[in-house]
Protein backbone atom coordinates (compact mmCIF):
# COMPACT_ATOMS: atom_id res chain seq x y z
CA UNK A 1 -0.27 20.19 14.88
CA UNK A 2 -0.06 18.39 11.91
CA UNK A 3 0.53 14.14 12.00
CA UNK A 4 3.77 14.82 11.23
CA UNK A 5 4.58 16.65 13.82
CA UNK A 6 2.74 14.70 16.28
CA UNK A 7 4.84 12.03 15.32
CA UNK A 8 8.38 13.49 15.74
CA UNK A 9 7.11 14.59 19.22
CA UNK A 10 6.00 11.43 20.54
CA UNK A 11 7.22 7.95 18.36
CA UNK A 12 4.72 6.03 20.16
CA UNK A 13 1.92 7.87 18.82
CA UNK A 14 1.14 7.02 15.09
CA UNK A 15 0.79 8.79 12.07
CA UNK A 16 -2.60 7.99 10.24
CA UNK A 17 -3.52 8.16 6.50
CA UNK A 18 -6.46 7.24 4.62
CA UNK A 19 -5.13 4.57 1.52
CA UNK A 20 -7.74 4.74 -1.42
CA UNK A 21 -6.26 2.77 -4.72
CA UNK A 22 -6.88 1.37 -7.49
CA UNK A 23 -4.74 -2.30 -8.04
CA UNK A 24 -4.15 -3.57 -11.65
CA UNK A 25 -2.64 -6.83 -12.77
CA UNK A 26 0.15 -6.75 -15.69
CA UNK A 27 2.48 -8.93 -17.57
CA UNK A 28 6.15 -8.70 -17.49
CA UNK A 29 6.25 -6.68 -20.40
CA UNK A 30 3.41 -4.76 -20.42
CA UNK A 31 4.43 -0.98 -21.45
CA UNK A 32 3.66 1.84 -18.46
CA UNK A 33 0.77 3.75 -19.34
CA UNK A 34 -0.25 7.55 -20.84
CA UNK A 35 -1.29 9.65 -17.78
CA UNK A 36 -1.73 13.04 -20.09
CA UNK A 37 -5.29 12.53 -20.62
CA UNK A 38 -6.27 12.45 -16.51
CA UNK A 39 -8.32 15.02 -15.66
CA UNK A 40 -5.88 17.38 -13.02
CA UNK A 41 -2.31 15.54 -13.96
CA UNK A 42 -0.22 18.52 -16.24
CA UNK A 43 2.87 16.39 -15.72
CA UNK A 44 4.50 13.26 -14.33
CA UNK A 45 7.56 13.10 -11.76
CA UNK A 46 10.69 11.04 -12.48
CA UNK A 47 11.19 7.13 -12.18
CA UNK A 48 12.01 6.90 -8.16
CA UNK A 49 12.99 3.28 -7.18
CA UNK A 50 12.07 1.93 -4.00
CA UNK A 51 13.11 -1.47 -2.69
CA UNK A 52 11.05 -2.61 -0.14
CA UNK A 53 11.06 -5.81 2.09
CA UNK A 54 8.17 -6.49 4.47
CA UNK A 55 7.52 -8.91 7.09
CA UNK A 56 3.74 -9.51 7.76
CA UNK A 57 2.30 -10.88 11.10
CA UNK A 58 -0.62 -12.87 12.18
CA UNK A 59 -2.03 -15.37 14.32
CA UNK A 60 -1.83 -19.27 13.25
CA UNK A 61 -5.66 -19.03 11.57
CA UNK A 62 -5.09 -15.48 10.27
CA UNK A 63 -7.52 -14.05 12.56
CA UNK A 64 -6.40 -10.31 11.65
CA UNK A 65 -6.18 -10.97 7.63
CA UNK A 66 -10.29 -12.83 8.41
CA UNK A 67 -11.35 -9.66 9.83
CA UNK A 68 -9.55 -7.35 7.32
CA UNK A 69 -6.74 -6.42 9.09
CA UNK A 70 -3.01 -6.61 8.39
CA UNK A 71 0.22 -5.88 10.38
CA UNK A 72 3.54 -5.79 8.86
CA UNK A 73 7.05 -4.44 9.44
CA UNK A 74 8.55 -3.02 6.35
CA UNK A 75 11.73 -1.86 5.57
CA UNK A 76 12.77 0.71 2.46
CA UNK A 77 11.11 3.33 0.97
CA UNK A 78 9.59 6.70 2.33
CA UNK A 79 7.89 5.35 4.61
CA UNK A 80 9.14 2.35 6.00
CA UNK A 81 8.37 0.95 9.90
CA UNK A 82 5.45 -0.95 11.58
CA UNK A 83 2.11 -0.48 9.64
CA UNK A 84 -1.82 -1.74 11.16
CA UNK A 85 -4.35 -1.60 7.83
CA UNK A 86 -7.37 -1.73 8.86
CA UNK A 87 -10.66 -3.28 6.58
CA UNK A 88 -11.65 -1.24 3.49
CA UNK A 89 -14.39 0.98 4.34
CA UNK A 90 -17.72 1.73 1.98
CA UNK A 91 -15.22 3.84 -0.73
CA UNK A 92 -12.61 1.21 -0.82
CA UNK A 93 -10.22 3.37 0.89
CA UNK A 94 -8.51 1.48 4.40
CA UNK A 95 -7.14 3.51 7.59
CA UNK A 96 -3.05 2.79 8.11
CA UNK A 97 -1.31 3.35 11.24
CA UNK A 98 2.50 4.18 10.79
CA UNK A 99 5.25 4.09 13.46
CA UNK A 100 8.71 4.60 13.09
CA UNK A 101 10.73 0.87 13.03
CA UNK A 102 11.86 1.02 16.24
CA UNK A 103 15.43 -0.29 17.72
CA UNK A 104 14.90 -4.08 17.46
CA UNK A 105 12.58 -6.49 15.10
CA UNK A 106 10.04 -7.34 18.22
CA UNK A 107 6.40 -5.58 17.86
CA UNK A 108 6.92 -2.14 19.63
CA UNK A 109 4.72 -1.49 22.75
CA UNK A 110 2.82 1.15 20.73
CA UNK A 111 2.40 -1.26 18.27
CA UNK A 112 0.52 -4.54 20.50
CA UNK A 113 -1.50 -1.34 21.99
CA UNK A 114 -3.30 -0.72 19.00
CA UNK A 115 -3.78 -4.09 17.87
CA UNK A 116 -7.76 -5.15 17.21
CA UNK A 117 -9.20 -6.81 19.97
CA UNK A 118 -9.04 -10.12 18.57
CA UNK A 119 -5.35 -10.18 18.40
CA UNK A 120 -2.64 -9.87 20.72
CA UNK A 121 1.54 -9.37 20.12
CA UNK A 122 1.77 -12.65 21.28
CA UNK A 123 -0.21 -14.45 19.00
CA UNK A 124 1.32 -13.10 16.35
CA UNK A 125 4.36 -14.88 13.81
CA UNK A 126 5.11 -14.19 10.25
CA UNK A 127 2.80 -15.35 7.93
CA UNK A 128 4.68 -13.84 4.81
CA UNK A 129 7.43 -12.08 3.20
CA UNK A 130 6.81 -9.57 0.62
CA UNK A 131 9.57 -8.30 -1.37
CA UNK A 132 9.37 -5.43 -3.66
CA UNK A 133 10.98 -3.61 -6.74
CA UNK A 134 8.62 -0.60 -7.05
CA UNK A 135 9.24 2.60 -9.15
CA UNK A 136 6.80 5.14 -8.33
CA UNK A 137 5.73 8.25 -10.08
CA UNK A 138 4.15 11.21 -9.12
CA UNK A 139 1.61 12.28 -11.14
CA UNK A 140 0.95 16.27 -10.79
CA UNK A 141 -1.00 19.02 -10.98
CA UNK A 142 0.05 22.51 -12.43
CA UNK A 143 1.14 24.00 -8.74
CA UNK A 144 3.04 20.77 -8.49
CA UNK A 145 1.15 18.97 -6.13
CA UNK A 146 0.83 15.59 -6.29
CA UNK A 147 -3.03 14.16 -7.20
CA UNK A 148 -1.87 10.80 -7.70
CA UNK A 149 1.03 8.17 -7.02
CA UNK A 150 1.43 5.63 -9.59
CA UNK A 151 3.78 2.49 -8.81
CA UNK A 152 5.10 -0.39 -10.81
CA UNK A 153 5.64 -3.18 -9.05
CA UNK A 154 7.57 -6.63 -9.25
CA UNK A 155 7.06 -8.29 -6.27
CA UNK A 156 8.68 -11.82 -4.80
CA UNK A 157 6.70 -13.06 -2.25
CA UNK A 158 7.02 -15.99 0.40
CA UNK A 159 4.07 -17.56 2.24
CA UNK A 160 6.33 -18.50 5.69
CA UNK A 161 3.93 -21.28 6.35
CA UNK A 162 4.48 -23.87 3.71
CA UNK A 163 7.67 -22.05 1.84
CA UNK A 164 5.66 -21.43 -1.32
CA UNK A 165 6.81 -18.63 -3.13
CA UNK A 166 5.26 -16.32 -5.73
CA UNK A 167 6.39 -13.65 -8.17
CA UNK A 168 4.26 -11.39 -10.20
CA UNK A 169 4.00 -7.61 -11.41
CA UNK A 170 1.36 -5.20 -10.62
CA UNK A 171 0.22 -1.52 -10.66
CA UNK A 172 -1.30 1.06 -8.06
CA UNK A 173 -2.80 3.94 -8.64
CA UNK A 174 -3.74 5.73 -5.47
CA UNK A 175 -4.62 9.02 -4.78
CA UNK A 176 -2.18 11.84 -3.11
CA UNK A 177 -2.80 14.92 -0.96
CA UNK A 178 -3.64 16.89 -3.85
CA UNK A 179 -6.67 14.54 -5.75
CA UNK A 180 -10.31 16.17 -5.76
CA UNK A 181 -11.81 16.40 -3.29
CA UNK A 182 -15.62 15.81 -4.66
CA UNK A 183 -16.93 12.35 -5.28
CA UNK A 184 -18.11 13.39 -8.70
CA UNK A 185 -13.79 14.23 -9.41
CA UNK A 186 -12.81 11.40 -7.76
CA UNK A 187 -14.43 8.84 -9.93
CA UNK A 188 -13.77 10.72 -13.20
CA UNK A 189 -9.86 10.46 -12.25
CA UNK A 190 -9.84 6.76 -11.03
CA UNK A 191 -12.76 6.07 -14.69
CA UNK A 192 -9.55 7.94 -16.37
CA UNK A 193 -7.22 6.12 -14.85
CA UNK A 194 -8.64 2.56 -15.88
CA UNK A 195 -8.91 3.80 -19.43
CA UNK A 196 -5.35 4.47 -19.66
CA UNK A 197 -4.51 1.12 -18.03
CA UNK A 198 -6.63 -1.13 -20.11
CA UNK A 199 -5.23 0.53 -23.26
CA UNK A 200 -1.79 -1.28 -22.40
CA UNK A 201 -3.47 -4.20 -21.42
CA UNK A 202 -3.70 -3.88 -17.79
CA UNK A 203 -6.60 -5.61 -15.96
CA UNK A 204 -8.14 -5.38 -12.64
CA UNK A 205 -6.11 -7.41 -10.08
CA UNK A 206 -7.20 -10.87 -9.40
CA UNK A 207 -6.33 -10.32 -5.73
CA UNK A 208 -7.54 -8.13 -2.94
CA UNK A 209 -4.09 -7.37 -1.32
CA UNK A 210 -0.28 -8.20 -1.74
CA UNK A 211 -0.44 -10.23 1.37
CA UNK A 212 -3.70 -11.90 0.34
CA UNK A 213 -2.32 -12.91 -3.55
CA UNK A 214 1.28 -14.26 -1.18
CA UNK A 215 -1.62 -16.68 1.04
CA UNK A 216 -3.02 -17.48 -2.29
CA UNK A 217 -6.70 -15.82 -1.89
């Protein structure tokens, strides 16, 4: 049974993926960039908005965000509900936990239950808002399936403990279900992929995470 299914037969149980990206930095008017040379990628999918809005949740001295962890509800896009990231590993990729969003805005049962052990539900307020204009793009190969996701993003972002708030744009480029499997592959896409950037004068983002750029880290 496949996550998918496991997930429309029980809602408690999540659906798990394995998030390995790349994260640029860009200016507002910084033109999107040619994907034709990328080893694998025949052709690119059409412009797909997304509006996304996403409440993130910690304790008071960010004990999940210090240990590499973050836990947000968002809302929008295909695949909006409660989310638990957990640290990158050694390839830079980090494990996310999905559950559906549930009937009210309180952290589901399922939710608390798989919280690290440092953290309980009850600890836990908003720390920041995080919303999102994203366009996303998939990038394909010639049976269609999709080796890479590219997004645009413009993002408006609120740290909810001292009301500062921050706007920028950045790009991700992370891979899909049908990106190389080998090592070897892998790194010739993503050494691709940073070409194609820095030729429209992208740069590697100054920040870690979305939520860490919002807490100023």
């Amino acid at each position: 049974m496949s996550d998918a299914d496991q997930h429309h037969a029980d809602p408690t149980r999540p659906t798990s993926s394995l998030e390995v990206e790349l994260k640029f930095d860009v200016d507002d008017d910084t033109p999107l960039p040619d994907w034709s040379g990328l080893p694998g990628v025949s052709s690119v999918g059409a412009a797909e908005p997304r509006e996304l809005d996403a409440v993130y949740l910690d304790s008071d001295d960010l004990t999940l965000a210090h240990a590499g962890y973050a836990v947000r509800r968002r809302t929008g896009g295909p695949d909006e509900g409660w989310h638990i990231k957990g640290p990158r590993g050694a390839d830079g990729g980090r494990v996310e936990l999905h559950w559906p969003l549930g009937t009210g805005e309180g952290i589901p049962d399922a939710v608390a239950d798989a919280l690290p052990a440092a953290a309980t539900a009850a600890s836990l307020t908003p720390i920041a808002r995080i919303r999102n204009q994203r366009t996303a793009y998939a990038l394909q190969n010639a049976d269609g399936g999709v080796v890479a996701e590219f997004v645009d993003d413009r993002v408006r972002a609120t740290d909810e403990r001292g009301g500062v708030e921050r706007t920028w744009r950045e790009w991700e480029f992370e891979l899909g279900s049908a990106a190389p499997a080998s090592a070897d592959e892998r790194a010739a896409l993503f050494a691709a992929a940073e070409e194609a950037v820095h030729a429209v004068g992208g740069r590697e983002a100054a920040s870690d995470s979305k939520l860490a750029r919002t807490l100023g880290a």
